[in-house]
N, C-alpha and C. Protein backbone atom coordinates (compact mmCIF):
# COMPACT_ATOMS: atom_id res chain seq x y z
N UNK A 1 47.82 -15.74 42.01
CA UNK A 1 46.72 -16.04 42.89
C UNK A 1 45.88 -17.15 42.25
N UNK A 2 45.38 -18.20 43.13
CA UNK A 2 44.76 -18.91 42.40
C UNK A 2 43.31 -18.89 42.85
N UNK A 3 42.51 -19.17 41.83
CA UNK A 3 40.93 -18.90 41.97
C UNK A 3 40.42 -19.35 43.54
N UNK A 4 39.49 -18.80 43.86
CA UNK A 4 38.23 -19.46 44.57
C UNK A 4 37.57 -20.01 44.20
N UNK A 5 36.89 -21.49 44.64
CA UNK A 5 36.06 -21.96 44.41
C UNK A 5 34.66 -21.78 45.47
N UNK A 6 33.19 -21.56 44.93
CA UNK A 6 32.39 -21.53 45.78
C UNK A 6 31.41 -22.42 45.22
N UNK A 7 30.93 -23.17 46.68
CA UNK A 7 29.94 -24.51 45.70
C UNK A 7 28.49 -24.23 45.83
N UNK A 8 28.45 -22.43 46.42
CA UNK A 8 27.08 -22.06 46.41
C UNK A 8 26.97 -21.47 44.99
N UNK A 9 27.62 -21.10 44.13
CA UNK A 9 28.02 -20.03 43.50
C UNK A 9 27.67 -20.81 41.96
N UNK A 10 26.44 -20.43 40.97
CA UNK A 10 26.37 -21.97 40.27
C UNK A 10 26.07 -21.07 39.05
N UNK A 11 27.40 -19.98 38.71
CA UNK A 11 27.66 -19.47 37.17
C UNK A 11 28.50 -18.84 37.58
N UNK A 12 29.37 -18.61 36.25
CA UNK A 12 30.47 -17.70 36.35
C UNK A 12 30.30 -16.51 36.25
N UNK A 13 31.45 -16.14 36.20
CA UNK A 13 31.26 -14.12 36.35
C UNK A 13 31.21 -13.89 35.19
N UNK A 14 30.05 -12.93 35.12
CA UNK A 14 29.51 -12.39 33.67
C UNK A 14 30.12 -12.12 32.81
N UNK A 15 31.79 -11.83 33.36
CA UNK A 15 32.72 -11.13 32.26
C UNK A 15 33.71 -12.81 31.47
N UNK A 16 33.44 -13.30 32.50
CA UNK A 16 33.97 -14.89 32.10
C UNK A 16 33.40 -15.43 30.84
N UNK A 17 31.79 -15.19 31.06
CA UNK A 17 30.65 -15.64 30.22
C UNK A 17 30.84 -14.94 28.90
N UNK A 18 30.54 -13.70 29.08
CA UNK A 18 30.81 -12.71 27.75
C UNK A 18 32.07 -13.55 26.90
N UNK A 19 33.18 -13.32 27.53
CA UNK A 19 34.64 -13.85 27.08
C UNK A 19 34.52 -15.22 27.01
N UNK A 20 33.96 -15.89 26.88
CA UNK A 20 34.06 -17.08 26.39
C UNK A 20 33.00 -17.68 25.48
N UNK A 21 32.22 -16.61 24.59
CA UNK A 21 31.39 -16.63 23.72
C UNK A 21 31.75 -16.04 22.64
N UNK A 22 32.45 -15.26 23.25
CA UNK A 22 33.06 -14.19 22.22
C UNK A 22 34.56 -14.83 21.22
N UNK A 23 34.64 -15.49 22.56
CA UNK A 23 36.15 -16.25 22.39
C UNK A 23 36.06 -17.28 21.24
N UNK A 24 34.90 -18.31 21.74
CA UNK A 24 34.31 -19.49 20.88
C UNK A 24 33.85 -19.11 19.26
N UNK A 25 33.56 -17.72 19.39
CA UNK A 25 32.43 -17.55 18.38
C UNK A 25 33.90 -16.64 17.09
N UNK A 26 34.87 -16.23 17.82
CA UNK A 26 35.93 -15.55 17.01
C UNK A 26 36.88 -17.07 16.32
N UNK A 27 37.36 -18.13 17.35
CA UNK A 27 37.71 -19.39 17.22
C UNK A 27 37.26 -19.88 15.89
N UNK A 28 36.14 -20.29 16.02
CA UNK A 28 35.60 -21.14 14.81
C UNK A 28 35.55 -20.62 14.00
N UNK A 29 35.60 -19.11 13.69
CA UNK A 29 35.56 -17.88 12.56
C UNK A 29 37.22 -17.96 12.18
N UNK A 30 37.95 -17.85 12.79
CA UNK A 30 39.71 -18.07 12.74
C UNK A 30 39.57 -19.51 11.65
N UNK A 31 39.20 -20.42 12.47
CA UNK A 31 39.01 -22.01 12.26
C UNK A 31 38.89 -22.32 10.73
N UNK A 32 37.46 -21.20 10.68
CA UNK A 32 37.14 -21.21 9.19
C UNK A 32 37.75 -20.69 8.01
N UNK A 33 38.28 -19.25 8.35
CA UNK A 33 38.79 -18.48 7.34
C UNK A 33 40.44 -19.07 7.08
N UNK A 34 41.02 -19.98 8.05
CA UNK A 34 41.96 -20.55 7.53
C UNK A 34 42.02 -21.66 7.19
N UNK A 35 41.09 -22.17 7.09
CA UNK A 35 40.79 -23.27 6.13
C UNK A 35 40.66 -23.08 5.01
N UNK A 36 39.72 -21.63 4.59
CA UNK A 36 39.68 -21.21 3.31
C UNK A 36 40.64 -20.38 2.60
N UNK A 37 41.62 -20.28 3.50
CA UNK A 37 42.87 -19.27 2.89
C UNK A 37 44.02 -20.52 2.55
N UNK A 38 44.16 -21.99 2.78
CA UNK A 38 44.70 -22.60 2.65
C UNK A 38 43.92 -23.54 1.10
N UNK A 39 42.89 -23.44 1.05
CA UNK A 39 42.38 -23.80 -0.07
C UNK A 39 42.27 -22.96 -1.26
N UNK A 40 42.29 -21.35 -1.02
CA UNK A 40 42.01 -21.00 -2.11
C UNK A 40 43.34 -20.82 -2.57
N UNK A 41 43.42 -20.53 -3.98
CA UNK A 41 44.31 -19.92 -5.31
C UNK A 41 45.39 -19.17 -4.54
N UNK A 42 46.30 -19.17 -4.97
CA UNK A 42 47.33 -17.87 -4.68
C UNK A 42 46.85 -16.71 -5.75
N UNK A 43 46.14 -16.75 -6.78
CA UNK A 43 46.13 -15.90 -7.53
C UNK A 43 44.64 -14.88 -7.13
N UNK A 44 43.99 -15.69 -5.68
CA UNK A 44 42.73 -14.75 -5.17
C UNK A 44 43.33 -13.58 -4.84
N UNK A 45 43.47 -12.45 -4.90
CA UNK A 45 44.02 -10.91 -4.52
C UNK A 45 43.30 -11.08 -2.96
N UNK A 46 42.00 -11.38 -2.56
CA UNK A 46 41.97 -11.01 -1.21
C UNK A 46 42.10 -11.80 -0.17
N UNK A 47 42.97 -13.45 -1.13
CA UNK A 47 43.54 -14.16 0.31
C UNK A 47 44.51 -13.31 0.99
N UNK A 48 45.52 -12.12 0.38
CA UNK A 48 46.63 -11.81 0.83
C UNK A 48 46.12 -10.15 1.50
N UNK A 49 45.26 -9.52 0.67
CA UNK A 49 44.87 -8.09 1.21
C UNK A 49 43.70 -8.07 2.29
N UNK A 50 43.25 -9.52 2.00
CA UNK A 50 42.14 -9.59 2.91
C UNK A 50 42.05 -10.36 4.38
N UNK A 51 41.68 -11.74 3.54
CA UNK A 51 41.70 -13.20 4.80
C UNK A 51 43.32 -12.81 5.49
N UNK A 52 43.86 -12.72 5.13
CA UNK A 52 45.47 -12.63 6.11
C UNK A 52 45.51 -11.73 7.14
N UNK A 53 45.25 -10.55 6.88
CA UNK A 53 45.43 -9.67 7.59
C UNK A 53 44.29 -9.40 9.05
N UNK A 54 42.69 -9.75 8.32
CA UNK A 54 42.00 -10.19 9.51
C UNK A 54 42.42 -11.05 10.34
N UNK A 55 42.67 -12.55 9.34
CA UNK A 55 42.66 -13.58 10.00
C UNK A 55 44.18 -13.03 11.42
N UNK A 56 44.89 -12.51 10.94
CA UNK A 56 46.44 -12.00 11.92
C UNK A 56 45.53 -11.15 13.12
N UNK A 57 45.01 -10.09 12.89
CA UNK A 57 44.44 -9.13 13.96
C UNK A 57 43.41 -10.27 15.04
N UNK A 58 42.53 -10.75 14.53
CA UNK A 58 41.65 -11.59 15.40
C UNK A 58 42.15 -12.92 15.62
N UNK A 59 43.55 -13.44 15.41
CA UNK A 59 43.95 -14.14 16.04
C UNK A 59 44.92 -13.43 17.53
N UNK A 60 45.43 -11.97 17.33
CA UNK A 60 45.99 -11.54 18.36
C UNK A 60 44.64 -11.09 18.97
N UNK A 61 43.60 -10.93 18.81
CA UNK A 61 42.34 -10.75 19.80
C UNK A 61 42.02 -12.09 20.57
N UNK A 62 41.75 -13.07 20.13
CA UNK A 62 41.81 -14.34 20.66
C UNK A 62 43.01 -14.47 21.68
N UNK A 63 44.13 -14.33 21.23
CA UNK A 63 44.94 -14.54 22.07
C UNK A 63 45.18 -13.52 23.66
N UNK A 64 44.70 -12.43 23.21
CA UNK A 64 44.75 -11.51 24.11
C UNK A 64 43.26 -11.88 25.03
N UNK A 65 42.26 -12.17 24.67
CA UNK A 65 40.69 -12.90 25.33
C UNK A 65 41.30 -13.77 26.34
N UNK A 66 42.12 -14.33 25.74
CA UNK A 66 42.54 -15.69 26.46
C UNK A 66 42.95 -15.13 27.56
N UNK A 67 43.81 -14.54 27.37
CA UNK A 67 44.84 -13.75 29.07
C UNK A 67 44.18 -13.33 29.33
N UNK A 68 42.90 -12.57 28.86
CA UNK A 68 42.69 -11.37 30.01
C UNK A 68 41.31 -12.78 30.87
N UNK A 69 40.82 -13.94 30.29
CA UNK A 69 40.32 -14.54 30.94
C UNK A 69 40.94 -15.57 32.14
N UNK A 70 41.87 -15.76 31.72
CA UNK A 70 43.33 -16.70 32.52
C UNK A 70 43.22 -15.14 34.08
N UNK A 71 43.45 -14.56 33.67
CA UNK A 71 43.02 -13.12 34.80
C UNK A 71 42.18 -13.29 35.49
N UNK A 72 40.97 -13.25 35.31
CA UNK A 72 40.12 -13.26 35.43
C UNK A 72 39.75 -14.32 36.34
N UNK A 73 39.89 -15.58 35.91
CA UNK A 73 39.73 -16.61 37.00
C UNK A 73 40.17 -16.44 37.67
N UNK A 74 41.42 -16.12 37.84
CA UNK A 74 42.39 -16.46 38.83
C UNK A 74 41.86 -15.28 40.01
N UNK A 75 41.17 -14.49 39.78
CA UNK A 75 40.72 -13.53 40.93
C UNK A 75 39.64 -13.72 40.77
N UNK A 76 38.94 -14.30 40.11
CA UNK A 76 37.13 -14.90 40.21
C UNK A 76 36.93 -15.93 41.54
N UNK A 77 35.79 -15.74 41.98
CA UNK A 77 34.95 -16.99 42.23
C UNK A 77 34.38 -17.49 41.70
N UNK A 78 34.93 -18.67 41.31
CA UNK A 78 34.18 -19.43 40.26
C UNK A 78 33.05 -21.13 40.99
N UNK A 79 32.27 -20.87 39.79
CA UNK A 79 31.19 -22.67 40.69
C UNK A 79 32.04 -23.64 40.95
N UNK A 80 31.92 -24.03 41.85
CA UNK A 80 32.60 -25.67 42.56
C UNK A 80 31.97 -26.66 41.38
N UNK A 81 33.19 -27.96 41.21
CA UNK A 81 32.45 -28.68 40.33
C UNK A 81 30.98 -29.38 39.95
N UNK A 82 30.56 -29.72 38.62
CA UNK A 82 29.49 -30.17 38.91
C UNK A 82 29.65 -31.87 39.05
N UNK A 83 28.51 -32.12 39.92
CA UNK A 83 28.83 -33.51 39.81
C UNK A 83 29.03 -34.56 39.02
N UNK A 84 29.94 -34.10 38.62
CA UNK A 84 30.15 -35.71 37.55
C UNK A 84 31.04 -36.94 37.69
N UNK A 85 30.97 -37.97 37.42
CA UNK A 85 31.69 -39.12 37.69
C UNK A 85 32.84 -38.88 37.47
N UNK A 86 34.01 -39.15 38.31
CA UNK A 86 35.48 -39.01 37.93
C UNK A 86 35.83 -39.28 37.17
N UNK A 87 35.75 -39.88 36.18
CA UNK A 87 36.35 -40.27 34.87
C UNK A 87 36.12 -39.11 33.54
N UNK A 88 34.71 -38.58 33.93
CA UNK A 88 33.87 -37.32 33.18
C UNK A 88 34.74 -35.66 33.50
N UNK A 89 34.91 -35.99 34.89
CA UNK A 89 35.96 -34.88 36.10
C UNK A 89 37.00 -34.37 35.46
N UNK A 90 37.70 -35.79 35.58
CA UNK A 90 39.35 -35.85 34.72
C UNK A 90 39.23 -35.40 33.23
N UNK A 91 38.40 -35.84 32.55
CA UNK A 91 38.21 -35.57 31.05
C UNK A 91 38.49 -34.23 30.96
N UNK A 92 37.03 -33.58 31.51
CA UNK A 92 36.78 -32.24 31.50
C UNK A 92 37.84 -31.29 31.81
N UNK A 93 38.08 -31.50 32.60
CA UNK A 93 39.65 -30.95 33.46
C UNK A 93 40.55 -30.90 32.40
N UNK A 94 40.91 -32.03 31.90
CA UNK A 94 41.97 -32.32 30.49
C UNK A 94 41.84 -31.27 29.34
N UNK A 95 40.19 -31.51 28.87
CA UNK A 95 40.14 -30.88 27.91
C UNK A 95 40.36 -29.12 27.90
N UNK A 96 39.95 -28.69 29.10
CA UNK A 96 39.92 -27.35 29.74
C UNK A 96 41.56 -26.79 29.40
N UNK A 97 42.24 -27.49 30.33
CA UNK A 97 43.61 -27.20 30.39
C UNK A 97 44.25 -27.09 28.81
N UNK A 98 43.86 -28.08 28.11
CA UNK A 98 44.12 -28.50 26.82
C UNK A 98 43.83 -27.35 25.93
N UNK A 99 42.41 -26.90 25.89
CA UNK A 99 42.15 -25.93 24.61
C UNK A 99 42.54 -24.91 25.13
N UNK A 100 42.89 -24.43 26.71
CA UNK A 100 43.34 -23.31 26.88
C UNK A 100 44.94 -23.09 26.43
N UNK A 101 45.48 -24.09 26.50
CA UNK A 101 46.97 -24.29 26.28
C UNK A 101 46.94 -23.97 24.57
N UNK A 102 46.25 -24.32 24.19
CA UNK A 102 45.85 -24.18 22.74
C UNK A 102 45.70 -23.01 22.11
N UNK A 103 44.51 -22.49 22.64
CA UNK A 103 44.28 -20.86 22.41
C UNK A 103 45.04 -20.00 22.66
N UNK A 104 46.43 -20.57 23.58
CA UNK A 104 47.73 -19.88 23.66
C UNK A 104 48.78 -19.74 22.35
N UNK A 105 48.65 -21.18 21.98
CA UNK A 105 49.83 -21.31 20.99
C UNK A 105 49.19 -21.67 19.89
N UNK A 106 48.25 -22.06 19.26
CA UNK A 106 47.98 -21.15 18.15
C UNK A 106 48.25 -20.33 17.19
N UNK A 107 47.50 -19.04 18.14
CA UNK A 107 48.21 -17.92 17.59
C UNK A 107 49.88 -17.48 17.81
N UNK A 108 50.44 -18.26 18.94
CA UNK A 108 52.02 -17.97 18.62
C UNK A 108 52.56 -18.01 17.49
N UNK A 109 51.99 -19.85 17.15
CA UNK A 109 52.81 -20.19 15.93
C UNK A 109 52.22 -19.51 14.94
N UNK A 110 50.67 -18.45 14.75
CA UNK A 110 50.78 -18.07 14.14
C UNK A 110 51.67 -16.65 13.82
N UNK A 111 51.65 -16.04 14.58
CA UNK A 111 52.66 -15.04 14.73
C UNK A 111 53.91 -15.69 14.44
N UNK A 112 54.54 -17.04 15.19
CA UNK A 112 55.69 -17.06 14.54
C UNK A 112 56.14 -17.23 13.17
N UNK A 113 54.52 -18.04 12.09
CA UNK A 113 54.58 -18.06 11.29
C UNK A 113 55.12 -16.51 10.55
N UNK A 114 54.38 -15.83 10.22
CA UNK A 114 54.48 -14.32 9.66
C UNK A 114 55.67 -13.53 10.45
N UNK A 115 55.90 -14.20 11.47
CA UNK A 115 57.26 -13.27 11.83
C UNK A 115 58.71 -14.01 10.99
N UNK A 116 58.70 -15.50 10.95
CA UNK A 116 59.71 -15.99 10.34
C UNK A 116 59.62 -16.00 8.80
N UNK A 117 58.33 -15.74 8.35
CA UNK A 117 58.83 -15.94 6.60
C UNK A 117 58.79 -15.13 5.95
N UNK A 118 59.92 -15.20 4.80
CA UNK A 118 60.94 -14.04 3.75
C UNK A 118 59.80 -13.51 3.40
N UNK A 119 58.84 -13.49 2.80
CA UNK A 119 58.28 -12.62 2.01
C UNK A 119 56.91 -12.15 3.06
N UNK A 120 57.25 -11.83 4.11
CA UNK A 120 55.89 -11.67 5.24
C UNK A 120 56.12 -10.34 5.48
N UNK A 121 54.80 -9.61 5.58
CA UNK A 121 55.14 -8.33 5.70
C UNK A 121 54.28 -7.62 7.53
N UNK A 122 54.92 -9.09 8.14
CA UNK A 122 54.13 -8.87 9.41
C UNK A 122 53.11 -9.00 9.84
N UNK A 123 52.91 -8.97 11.52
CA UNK A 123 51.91 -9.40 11.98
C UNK A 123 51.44 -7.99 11.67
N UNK A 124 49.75 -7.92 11.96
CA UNK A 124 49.42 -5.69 12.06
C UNK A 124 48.22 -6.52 13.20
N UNK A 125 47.85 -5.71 14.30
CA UNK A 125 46.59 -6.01 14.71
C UNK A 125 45.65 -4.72 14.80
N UNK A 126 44.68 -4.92 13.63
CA UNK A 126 44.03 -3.77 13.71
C UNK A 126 44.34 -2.63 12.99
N UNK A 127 45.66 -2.54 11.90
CA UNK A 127 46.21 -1.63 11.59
C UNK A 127 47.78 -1.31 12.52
N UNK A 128 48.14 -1.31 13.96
CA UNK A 128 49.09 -1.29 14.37
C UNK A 128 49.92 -3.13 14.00
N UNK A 129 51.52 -2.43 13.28
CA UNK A 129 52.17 -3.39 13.11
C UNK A 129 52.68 -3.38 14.51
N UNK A 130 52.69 -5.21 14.64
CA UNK A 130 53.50 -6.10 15.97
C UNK A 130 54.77 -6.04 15.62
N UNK A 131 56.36 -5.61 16.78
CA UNK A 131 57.19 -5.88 16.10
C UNK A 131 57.45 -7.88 15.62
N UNK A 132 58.24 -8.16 15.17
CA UNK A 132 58.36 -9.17 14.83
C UNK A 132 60.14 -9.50 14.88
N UNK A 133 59.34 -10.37 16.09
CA UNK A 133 60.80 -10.89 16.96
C UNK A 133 61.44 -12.66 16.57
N UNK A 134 61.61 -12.75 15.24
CA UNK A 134 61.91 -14.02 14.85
C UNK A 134 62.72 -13.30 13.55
N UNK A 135 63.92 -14.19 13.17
CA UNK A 135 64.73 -13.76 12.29
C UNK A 135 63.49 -14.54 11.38
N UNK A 136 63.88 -13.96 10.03
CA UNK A 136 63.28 -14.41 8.85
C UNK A 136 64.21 -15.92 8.46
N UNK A 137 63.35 -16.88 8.08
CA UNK A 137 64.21 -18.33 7.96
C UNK A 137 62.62 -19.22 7.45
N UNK A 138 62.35 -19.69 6.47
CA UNK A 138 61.86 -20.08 5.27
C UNK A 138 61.87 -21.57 6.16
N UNK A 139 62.76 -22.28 6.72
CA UNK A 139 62.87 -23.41 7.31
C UNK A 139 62.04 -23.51 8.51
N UNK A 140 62.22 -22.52 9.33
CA UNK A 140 61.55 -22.10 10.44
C UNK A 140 60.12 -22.05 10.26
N UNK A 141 59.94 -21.35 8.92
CA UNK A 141 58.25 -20.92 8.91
C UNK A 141 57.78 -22.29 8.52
N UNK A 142 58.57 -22.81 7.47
CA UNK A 142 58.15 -24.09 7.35
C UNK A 142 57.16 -25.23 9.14
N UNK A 143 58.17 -25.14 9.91
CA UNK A 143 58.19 -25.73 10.92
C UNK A 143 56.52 -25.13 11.58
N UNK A 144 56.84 -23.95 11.98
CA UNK A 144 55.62 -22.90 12.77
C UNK A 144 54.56 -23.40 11.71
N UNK A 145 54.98 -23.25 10.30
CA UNK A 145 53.52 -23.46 9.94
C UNK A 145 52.56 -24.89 9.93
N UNK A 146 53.59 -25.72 9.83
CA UNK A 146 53.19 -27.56 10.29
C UNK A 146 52.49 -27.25 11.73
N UNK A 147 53.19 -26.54 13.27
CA UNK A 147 52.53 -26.48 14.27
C UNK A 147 51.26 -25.63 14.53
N UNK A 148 51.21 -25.17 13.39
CA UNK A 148 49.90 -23.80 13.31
C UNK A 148 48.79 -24.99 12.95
N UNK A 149 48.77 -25.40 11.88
CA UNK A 149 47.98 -26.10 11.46
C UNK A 149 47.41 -27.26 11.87
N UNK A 150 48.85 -28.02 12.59
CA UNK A 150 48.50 -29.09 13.45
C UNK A 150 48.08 -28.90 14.31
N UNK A 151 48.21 -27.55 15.32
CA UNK A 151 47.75 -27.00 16.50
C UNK A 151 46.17 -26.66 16.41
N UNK A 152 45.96 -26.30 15.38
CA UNK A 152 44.75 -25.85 15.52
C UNK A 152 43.64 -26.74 15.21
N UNK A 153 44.16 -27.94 14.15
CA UNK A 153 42.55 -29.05 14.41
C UNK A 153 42.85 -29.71 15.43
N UNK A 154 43.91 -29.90 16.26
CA UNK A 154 43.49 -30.37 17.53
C UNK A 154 42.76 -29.55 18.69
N UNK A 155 42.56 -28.16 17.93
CA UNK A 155 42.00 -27.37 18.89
C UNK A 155 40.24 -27.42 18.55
N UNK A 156 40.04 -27.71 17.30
CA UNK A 156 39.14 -28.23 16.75
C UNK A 156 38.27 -29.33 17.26
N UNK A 157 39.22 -30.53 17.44
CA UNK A 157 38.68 -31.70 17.77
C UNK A 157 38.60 -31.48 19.36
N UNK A 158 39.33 -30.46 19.90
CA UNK A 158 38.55 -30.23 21.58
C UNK A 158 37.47 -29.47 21.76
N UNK A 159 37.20 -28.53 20.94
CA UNK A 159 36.20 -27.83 21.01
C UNK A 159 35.04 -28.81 20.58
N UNK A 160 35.40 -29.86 19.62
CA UNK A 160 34.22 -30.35 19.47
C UNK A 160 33.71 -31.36 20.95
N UNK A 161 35.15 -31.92 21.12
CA UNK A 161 35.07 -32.83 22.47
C UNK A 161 34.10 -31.93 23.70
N UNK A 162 34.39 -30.78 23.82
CA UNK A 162 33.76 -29.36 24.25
C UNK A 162 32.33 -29.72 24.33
N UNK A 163 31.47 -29.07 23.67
CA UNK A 163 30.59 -29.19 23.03
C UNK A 163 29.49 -30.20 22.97
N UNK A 164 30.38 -31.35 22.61
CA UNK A 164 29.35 -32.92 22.71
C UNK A 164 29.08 -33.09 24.14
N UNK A 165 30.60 -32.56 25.48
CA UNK A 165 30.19 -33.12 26.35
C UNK A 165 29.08 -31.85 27.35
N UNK A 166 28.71 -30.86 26.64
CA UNK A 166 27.86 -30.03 27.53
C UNK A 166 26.20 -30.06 27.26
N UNK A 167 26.23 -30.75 25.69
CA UNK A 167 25.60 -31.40 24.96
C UNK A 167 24.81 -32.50 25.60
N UNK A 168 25.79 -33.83 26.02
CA UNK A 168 25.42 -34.89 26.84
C UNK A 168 25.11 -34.79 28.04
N UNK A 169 25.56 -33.96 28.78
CA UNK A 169 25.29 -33.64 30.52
C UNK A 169 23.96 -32.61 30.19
N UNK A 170 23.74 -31.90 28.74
CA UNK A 170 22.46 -31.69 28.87
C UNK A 170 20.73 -32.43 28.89
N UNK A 171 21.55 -32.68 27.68
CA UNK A 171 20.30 -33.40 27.54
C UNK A 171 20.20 -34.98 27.40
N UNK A 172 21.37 -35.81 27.73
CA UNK A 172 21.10 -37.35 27.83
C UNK A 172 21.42 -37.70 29.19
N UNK A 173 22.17 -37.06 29.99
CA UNK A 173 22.40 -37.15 31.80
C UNK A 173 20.87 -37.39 32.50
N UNK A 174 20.73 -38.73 33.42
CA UNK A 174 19.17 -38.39 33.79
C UNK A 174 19.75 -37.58 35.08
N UNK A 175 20.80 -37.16 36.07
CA UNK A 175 21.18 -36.19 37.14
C UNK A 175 21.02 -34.76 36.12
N UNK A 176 20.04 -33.56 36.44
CA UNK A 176 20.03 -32.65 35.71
C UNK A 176 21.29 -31.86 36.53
N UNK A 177 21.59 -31.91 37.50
CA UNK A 177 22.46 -31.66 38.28
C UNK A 177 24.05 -31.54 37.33
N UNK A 178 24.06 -32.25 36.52
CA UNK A 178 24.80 -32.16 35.51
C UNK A 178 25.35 -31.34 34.77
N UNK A 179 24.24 -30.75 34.33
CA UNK A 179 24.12 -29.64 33.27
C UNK A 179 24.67 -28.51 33.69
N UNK A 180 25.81 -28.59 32.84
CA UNK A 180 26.78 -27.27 33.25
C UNK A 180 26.79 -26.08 31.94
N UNK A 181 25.67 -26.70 31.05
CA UNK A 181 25.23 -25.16 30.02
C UNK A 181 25.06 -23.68 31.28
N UNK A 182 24.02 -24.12 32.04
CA UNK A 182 23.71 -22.28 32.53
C UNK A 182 23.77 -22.07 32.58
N UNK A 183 26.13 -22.89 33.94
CA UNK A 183 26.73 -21.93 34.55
C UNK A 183 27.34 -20.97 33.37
N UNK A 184 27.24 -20.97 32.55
CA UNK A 184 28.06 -20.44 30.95
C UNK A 184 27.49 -19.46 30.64
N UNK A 185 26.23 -19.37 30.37
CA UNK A 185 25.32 -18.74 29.83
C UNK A 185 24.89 -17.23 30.50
C-alpha cells in the first residue's frame, strides 16, 4: 500500500516522530561507538565483551525501527510536500530514499560481517543469538566489512546533508513556509 498524502495535514504521525528520533539518536550512537571500536587496541577486553556486542544488538534495533517505520508510512497520512524549489524537492527526495536505503544495509553488512568471519561468535540481539546464515569465509568478511564501513560514512555524510538542510529551510529560508522542523517534532 502506498502512503496518503494530505496537504492539510502539516506533521507526521506521532509514532513516525517518536521513531525517527529514536532512530537518529541510536544512529549517531552506532556511528560513534564504531568508530571507537575501530580505533581502539585489540588488547582493550571491552572492545570485544563490550562495544561489539551492544554495538550488534542496537544495530538490529535500528534496523528493525527502520521497517517498522517503512510500515508505518505506507499506511500513514503523511504532510503533502513543503514548498520548496524543485531542485531542493529532488534533493530531499534523494537524500530520504538514500539514508533509508542505508539504514537498511548497514546493518546487513553488519550482520554479514559477524556472520561471515572465522573467529565471530555471532550476531546476539539483546542476549538472543541471530541464526547466522553466511558460511564463515575471512574473504567475504573482508568484503562486508569494506561495505560496512563504507556504507556507513556515507550514511554519515547524509545525515549531515539531513540536518544542514532542515537547518537552512529553518532559519536562513525568508518563505517560513519552508520549515519542515515541526512537521518532525
Amino acid at each position: 500500500m502506498i502512503h496518503d498524502v494530505d496537504p492539510t495535514n502539516d506533521k507526521y504521525p506521532a509514532a513516525l516522530r517518536i521513531l525517527h528520533w529514536v532512530r537518529a539518536l541510536l544512529t549517531l550512537g552506532l556511528i560513534a561507538a564504531g568508530w571507537m571500536m575501530t580505533v581502539l587496541a585489540d588488547t582493550v577486553t571491552e572492545k570485544f565483551t563490550l562495544l561489539y556486542p551492544w554495538h550488534k544488538s542496537f544495530g538490529v534495533l535500528v534496523f528493525l525501527i527502520v521497517l517498522a517505520q517503512l510500515a508505518i508510512r505506507a499506511m500513514s497520512r503523511l504532510p503533502g510536500p513543503a514548498p520548496l524549489p524543485a531542485q531542493e524537492r529532488l534533493l530531499s527526495q534523494a537524500v530520504h530514499v538514500a539514508m533509508y536505503a542505508l539504514l537498511l544495509l548497514v546493518p546487513l553488512m553488519g550482520y554479514a560481517m559477524s556472520s561471515s568471519f572465522t573467529d565471530s561468535d555471532g550476531v546476539f540481539f539483546f542476549g538472543i543469538h541471530l541464526p547466522e546464515l553466511l558460511p564463515k569465509d575471512d574473504d567475504r568478511f573482508r568484503l562486508f566489512q569494506f561495505l560496512h564501513k563504507t556504507l556507513a560514512y556515507s550514511l554519515l555524510a547524509l545525515v549531515i546533508l539531513h540536518v544542514a538542510g532542515a537547518l537552512k529551510h529553518r532559519y536562513f529560508d525568508k518563505d517560513r513556509r519552508t520549515d519542515v522542523l515541526p512537521r518532525i517534532i
